[in-house]
Protein backbone atom coordinates (compact mmCIF):
# COMPACT_ATOMS: atom_id res chain seq x y z
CA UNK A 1 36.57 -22.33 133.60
CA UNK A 2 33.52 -23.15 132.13
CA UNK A 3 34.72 -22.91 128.58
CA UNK A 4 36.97 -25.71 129.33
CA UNK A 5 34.26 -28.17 131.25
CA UNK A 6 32.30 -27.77 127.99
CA UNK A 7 35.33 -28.85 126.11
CA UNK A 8 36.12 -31.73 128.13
CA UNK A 9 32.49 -32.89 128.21
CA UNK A 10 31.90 -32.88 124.45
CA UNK A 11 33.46 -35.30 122.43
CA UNK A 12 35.68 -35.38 119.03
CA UNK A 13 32.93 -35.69 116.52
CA UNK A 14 31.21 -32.94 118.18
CA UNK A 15 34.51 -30.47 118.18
CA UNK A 16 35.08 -31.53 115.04
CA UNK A 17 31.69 -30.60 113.73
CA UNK A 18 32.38 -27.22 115.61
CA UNK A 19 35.79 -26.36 113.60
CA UNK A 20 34.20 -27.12 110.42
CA UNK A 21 30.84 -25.15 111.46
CA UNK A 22 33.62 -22.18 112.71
CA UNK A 23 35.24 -22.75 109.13
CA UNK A 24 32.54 -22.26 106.89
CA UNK A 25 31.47 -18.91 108.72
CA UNK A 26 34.86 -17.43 107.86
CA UNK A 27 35.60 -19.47 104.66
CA UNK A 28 32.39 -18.74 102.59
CA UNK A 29 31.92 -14.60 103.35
CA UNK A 30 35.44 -14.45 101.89
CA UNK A 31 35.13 -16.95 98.82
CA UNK A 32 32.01 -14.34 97.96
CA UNK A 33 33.68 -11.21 98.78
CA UNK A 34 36.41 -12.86 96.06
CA UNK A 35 34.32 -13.62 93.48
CA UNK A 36 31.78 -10.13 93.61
CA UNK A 37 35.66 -8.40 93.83
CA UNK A 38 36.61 -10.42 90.28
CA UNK A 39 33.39 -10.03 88.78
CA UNK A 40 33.94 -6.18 89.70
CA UNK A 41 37.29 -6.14 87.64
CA UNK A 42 36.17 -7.76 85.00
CA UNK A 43 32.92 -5.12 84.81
CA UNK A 44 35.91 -2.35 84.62
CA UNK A 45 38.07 -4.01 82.32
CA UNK A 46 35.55 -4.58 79.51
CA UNK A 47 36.05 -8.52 79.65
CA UNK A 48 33.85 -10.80 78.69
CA UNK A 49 31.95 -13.19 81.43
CA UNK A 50 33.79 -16.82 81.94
CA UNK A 51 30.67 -18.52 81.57
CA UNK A 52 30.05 -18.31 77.17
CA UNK A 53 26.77 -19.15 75.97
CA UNK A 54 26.93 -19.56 71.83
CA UNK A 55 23.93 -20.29 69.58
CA UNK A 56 23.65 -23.85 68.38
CA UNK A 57 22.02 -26.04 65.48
CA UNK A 58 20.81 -29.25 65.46
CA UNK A 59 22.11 -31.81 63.20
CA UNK A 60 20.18 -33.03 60.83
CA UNK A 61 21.87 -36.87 60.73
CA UNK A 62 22.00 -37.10 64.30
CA UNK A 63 20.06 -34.60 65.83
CA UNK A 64 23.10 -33.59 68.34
CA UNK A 65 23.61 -29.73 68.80
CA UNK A 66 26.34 -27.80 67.57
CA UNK A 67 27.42 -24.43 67.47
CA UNK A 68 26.25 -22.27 64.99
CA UNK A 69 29.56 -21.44 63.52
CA UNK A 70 30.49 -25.41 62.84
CA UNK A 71 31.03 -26.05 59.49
CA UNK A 72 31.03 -30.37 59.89
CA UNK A 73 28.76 -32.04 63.26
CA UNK A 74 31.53 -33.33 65.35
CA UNK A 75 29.47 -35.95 66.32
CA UNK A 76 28.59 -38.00 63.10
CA UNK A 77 30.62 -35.64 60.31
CA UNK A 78 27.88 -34.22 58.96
CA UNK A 79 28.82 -31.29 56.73
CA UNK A 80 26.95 -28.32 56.76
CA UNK A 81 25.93 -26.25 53.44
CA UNK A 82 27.76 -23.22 53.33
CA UNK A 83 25.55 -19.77 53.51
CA UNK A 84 26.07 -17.42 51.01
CA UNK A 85 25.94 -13.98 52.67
């Protein structure tokens, strides 16, 4: 009974508010639980991580960096001396 006099008083921008509050208590534990559970597989599986972090150089024309492995700057066309190992 007083549940619903609460309800009635209150008004749609505040019940909305209140469903997306009510949301985002159930939506967010689970989007973590999710993403802890992939990064968990992934651990077990030997992958690598999504997120790849490569070495770069910087171009000497236009000072943009590349990766390390780029044999012409994508940028301006700057070719790159081959290393002799």
């Amino acid at each position: 009974m007083l549940l619903s006099a609460f309800a009635e008083s209150v008004g749609a921008p505040q019940q909305a508010a209140g469903a997306a509050v009510a949301v985002a208590f159930v939506a967010l534990p689970y989007c973590f639980a999710r993403a802890i559970e992939g990064i968990r597989h992934e651990k077990e599986r030997g992958e690598k991580p999504l997120i790849r972090v490569s070495a770069t150089k910087r171009c000497p024309d236009c000072a943009e960096n590349v990766r390390d492995e780029a044999l012409k700057c994508h940028f301006c066309g700057f070719r790159f001396p081959e290393l002799k190992d």
